[in-house]
PDB file of N, CA and C in Angstrom:
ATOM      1  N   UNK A   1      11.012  -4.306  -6.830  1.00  0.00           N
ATOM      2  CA  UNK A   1       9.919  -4.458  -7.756  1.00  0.00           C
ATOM      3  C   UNK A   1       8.632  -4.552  -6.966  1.00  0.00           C
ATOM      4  N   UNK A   2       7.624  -3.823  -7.368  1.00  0.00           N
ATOM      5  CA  UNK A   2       6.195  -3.885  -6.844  1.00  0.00           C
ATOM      6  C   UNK A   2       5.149  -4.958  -7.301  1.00  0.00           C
ATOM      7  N   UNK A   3       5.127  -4.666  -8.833  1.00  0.00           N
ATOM      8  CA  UNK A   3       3.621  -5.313  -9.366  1.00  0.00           C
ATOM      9  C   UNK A   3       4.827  -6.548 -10.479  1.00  0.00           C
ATOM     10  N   UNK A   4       4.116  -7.700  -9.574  1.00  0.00           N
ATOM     11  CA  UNK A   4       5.025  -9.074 -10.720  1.00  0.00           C
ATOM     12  C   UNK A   4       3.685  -9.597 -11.243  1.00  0.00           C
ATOM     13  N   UNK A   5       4.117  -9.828 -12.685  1.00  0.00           N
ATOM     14  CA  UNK A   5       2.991  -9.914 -13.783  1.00  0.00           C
ATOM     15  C   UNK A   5       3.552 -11.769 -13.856  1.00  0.00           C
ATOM     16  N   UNK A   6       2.363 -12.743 -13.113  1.00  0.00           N
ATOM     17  CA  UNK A   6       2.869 -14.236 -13.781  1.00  0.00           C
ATOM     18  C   UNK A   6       1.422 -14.955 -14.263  1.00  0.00           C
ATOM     19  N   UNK A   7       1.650 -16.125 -14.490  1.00  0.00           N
ATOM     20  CA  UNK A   7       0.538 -17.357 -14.427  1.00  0.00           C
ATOM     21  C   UNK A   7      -0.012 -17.733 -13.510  1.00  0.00           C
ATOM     22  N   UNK A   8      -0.950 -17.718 -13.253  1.00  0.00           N
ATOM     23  CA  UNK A   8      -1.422 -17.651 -12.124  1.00  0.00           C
ATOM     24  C   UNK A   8      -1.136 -19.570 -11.863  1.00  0.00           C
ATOM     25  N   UNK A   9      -0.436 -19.785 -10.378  1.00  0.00           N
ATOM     26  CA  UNK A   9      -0.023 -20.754  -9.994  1.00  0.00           C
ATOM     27  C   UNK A   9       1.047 -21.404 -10.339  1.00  0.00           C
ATOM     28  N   UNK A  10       1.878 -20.351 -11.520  1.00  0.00           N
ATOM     29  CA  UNK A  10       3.268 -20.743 -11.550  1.00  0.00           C
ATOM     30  C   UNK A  10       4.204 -19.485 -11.468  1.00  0.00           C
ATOM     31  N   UNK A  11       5.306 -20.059 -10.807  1.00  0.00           N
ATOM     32  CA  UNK A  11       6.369 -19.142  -9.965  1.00  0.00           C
ATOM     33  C   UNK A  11       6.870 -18.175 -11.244  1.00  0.00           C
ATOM     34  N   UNK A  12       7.109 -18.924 -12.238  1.00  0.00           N
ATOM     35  CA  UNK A  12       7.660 -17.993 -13.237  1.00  0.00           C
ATOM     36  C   UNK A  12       7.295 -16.456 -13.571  1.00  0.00           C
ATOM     37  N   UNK A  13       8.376 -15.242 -13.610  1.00  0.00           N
ATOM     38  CA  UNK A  13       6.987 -14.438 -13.960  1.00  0.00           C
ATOM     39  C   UNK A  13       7.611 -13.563 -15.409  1.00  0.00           C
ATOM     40  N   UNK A  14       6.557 -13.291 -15.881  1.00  0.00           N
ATOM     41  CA  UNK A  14       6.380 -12.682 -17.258  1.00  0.00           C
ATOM     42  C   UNK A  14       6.083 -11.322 -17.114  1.00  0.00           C
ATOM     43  N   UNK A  15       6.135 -10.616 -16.422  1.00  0.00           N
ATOM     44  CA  UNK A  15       6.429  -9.239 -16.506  1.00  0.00           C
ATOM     45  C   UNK A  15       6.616  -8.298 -15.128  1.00  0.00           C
ATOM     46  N   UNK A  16       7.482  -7.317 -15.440  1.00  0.00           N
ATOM     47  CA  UNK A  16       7.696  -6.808 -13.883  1.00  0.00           C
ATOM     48  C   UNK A  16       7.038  -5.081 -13.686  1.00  0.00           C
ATOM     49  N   UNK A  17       6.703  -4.285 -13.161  1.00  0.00           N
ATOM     50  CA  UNK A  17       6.322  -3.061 -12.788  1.00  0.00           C
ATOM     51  C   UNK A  17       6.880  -2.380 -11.642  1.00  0.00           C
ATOM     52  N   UNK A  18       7.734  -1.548 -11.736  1.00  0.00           N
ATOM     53  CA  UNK A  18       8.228  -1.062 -10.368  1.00  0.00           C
ATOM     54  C   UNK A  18       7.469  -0.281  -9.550  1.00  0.00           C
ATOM     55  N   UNK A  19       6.924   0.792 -10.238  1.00  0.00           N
ATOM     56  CA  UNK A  19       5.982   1.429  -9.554  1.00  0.00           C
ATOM     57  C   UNK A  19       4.411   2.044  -9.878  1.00  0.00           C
ATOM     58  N   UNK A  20       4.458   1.752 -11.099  1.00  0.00           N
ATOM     59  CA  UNK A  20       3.396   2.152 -11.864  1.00  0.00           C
ATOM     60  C   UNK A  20       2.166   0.811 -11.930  1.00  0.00           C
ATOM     61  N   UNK A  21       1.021   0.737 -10.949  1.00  0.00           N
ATOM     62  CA  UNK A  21      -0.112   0.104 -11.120  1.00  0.00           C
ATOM     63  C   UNK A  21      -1.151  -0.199 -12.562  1.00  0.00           C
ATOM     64  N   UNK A  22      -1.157   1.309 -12.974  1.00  0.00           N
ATOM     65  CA  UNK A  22      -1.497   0.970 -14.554  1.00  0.00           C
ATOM     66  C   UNK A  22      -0.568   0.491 -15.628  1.00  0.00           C
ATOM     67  N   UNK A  23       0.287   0.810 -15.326  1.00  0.00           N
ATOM     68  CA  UNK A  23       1.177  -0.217 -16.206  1.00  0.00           C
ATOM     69  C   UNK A  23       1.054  -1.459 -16.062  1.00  0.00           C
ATOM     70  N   UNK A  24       1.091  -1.702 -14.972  1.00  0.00           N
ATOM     71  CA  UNK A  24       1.046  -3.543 -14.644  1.00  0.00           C
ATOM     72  C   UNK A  24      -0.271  -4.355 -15.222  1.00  0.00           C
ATOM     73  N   UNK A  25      -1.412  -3.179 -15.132  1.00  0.00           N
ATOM     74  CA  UNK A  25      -2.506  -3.583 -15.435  1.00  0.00           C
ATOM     75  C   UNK A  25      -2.496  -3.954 -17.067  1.00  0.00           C
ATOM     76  N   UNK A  26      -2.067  -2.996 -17.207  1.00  0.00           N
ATOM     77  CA  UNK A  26      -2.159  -2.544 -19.004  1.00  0.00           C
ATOM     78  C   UNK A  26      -1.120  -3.499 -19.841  1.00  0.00           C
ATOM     79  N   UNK A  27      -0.260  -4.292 -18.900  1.00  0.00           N
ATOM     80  CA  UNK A  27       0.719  -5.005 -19.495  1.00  0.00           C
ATOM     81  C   UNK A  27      -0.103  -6.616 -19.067  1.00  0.00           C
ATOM     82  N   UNK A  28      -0.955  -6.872 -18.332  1.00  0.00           N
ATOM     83  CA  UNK A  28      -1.610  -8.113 -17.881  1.00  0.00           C
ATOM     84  C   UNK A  28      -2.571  -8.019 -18.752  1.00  0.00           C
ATOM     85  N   UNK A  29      -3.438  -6.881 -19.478  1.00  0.00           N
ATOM     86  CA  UNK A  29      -4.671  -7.046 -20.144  1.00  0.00           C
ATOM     87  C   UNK A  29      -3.634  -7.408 -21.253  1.00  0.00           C
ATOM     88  N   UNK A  30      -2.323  -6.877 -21.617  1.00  0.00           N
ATOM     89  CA  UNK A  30      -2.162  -7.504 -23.516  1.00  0.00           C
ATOM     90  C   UNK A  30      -1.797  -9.221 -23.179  1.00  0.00           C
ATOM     91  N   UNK A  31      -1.213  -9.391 -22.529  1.00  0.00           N
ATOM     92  CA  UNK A  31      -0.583 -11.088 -21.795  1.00  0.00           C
ATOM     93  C   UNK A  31      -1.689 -11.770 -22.276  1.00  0.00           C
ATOM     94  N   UNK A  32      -2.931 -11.197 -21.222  1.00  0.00           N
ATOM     95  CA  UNK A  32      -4.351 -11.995 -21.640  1.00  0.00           C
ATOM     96  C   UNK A  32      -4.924 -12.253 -22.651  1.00  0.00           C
ATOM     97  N   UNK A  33      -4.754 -10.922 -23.341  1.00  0.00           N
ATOM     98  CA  UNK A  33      -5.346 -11.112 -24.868  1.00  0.00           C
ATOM     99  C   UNK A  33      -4.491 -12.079 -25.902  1.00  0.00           C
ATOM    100  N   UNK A  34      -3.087 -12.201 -25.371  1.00  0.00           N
ATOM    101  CA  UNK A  34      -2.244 -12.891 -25.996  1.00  0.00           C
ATOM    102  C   UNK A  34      -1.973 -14.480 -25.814  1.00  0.00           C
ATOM    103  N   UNK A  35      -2.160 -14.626 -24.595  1.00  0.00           N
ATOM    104  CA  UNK A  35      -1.602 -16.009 -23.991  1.00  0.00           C
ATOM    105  C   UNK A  35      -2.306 -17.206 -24.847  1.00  0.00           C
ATOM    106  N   UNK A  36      -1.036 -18.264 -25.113  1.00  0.00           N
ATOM    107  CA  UNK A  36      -1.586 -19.375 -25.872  1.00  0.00           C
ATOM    108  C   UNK A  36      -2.118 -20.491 -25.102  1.00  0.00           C
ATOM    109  N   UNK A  37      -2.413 -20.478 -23.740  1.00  0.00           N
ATOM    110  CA  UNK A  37      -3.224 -21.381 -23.285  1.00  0.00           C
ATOM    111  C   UNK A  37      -3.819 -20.830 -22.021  1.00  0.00           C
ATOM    112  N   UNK A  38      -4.074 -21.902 -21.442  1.00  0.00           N
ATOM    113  CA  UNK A  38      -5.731 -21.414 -20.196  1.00  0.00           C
ATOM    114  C   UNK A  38      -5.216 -21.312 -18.916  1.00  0.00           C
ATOM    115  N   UNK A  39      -3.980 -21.095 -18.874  1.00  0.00           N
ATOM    116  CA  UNK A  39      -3.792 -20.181 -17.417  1.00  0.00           C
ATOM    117  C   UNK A  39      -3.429 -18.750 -17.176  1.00  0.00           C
ATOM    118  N   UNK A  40      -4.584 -18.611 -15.931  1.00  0.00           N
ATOM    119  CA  UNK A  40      -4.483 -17.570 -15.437  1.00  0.00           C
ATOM    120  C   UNK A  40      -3.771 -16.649 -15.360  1.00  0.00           C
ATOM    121  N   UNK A  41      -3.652 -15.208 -15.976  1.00  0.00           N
ATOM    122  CA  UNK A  41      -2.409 -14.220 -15.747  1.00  0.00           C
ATOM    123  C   UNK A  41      -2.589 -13.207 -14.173  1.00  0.00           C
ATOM    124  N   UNK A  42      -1.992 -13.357 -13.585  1.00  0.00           N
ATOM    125  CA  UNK A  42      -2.485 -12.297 -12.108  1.00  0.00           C
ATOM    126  C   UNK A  42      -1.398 -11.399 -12.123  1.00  0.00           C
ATOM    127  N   UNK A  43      -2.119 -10.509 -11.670  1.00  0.00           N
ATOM    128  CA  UNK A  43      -0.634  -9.428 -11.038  1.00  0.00           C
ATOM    129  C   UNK A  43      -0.412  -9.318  -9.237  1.00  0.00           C
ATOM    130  N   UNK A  44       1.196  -9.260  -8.891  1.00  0.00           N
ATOM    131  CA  UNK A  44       0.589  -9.827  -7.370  1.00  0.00           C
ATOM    132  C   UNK A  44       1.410  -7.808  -7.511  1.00  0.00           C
ATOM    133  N   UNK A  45       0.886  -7.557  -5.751  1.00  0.00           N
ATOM    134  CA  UNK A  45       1.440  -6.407  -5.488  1.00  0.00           C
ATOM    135  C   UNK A  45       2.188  -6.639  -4.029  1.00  0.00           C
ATOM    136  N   UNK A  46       3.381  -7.048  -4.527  1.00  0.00           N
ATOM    137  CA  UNK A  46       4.070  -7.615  -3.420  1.00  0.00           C
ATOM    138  C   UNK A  46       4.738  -6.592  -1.997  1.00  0.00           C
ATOM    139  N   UNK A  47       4.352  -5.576  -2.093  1.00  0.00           N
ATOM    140  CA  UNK A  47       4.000  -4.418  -1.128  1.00  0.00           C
ATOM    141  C   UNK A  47       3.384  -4.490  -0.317  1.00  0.00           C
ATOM    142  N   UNK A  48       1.760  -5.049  -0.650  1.00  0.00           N
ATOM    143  CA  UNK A  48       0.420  -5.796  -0.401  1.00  0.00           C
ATOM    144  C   UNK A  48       0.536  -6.729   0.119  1.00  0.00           C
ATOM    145  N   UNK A  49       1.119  -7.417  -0.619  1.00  0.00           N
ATOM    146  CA  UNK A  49       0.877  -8.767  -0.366  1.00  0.00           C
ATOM    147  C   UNK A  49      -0.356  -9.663  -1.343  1.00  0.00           C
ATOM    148  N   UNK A  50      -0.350  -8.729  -1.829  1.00  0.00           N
ATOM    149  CA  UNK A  50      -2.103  -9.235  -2.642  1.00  0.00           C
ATOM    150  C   UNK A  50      -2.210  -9.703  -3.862  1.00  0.00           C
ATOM    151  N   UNK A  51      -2.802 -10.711  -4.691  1.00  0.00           N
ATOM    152  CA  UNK A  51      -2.822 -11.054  -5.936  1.00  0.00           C
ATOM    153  C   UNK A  51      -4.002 -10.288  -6.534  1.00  0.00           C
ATOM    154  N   UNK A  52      -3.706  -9.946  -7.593  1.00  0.00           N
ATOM    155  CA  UNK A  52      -4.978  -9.464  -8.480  1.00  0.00           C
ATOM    156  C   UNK A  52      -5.661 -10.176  -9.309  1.00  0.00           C
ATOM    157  N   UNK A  53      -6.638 -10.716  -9.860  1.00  0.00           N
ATOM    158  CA  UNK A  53      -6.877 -11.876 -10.611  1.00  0.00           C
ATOM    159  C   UNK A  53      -7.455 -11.282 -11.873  1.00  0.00           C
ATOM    160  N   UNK A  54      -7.123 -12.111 -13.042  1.00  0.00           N
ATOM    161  CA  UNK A  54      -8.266 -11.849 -14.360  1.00  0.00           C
ATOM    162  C   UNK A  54      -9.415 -10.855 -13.942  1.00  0.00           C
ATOM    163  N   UNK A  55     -10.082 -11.123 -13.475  1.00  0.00           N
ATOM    164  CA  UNK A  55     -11.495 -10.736 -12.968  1.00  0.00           C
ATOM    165  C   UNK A  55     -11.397  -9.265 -12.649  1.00  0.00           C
ATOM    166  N   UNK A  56     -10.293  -8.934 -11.539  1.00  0.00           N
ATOM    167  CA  UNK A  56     -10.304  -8.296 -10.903  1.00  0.00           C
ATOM    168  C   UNK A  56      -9.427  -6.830 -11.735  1.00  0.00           C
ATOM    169  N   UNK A  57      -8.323  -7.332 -12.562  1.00  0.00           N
ATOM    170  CA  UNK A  57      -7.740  -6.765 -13.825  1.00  0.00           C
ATOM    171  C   UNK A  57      -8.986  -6.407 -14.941  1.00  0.00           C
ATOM    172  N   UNK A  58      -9.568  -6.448 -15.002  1.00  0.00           N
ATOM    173  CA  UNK A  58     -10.591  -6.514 -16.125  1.00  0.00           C
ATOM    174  C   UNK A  58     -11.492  -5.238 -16.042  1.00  0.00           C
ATOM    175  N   UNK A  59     -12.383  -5.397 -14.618  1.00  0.00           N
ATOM    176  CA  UNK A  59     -12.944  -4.387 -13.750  1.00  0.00           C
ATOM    177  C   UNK A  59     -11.988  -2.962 -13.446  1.00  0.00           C
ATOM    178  N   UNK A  60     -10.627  -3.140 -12.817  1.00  0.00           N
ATOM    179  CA  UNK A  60     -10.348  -2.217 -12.470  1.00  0.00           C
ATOM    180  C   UNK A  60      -9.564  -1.262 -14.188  1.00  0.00           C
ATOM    181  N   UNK A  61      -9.348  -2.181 -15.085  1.00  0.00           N
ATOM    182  CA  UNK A  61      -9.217  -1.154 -16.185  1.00  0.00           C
ATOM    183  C   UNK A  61     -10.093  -0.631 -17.176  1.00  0.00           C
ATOM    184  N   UNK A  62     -11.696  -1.350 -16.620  1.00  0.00           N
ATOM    185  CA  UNK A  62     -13.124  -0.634 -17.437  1.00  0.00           C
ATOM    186  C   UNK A  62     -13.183   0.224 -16.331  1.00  0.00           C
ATOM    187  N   UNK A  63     -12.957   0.376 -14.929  1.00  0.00           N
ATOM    188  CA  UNK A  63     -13.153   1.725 -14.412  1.00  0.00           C
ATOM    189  C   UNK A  63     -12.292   3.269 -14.734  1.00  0.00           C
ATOM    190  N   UNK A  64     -11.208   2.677 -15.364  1.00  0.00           N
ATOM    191  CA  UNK A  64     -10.684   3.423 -15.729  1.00  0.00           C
ATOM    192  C   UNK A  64     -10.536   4.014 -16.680  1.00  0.00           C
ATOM    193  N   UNK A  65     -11.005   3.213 -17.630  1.00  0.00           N
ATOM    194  CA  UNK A  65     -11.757   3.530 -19.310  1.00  0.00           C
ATOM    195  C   UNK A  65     -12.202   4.116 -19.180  1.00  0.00           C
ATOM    196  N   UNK A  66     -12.316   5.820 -20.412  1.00  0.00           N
ATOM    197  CA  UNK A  66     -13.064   7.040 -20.118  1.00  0.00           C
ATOM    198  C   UNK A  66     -14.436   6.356 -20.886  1.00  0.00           C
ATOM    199  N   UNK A  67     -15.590   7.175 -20.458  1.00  0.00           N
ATOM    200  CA  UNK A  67     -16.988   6.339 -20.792  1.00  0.00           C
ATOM    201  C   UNK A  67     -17.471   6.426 -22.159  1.00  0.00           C
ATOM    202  N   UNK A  68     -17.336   6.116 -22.771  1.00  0.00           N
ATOM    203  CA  UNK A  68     -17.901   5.604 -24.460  1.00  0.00           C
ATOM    204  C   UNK A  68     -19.361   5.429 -24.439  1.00  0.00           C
ATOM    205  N   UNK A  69     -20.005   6.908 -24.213  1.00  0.00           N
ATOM    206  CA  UNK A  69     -21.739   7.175 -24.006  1.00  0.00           C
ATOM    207  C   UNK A  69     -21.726   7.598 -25.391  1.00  0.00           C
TER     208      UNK A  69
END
């Protein structure tokens, strides 16, 4: 598994992505819109090594949003 979808600061995780980055993304933006309380959803890319944060999920799927001019 590549992209693990959790809470940010708990081990548990709530969604998995094997290889697909926009998926992971696209499955962390509904989590967010969904989640019933105030922690953090991250996606880590354990390939990387790297966590992705709210913030950083947010940005990289309005860059990817075609432009609504």
């Amino acid at each position: 598994m590549r992209y693990v979808i959790r809470k940010d600061g708990d081990l548990s995780t709530v969604g998995i992505h094997r290889n697909s980055f926009d998926e992971a993304l696209a499955t962390a933006a509904e989590m967010i819109a969904m989640r019933g309380d105030e922690k953090s959803i991250v996606v880590e890319d354990t390939w990387d090594k790297r966590t992705i944060n709210e913030g950083e999920i947010a940005s990289l799927i309005a860059a990817r949003s075609p432009d609504r001019t």
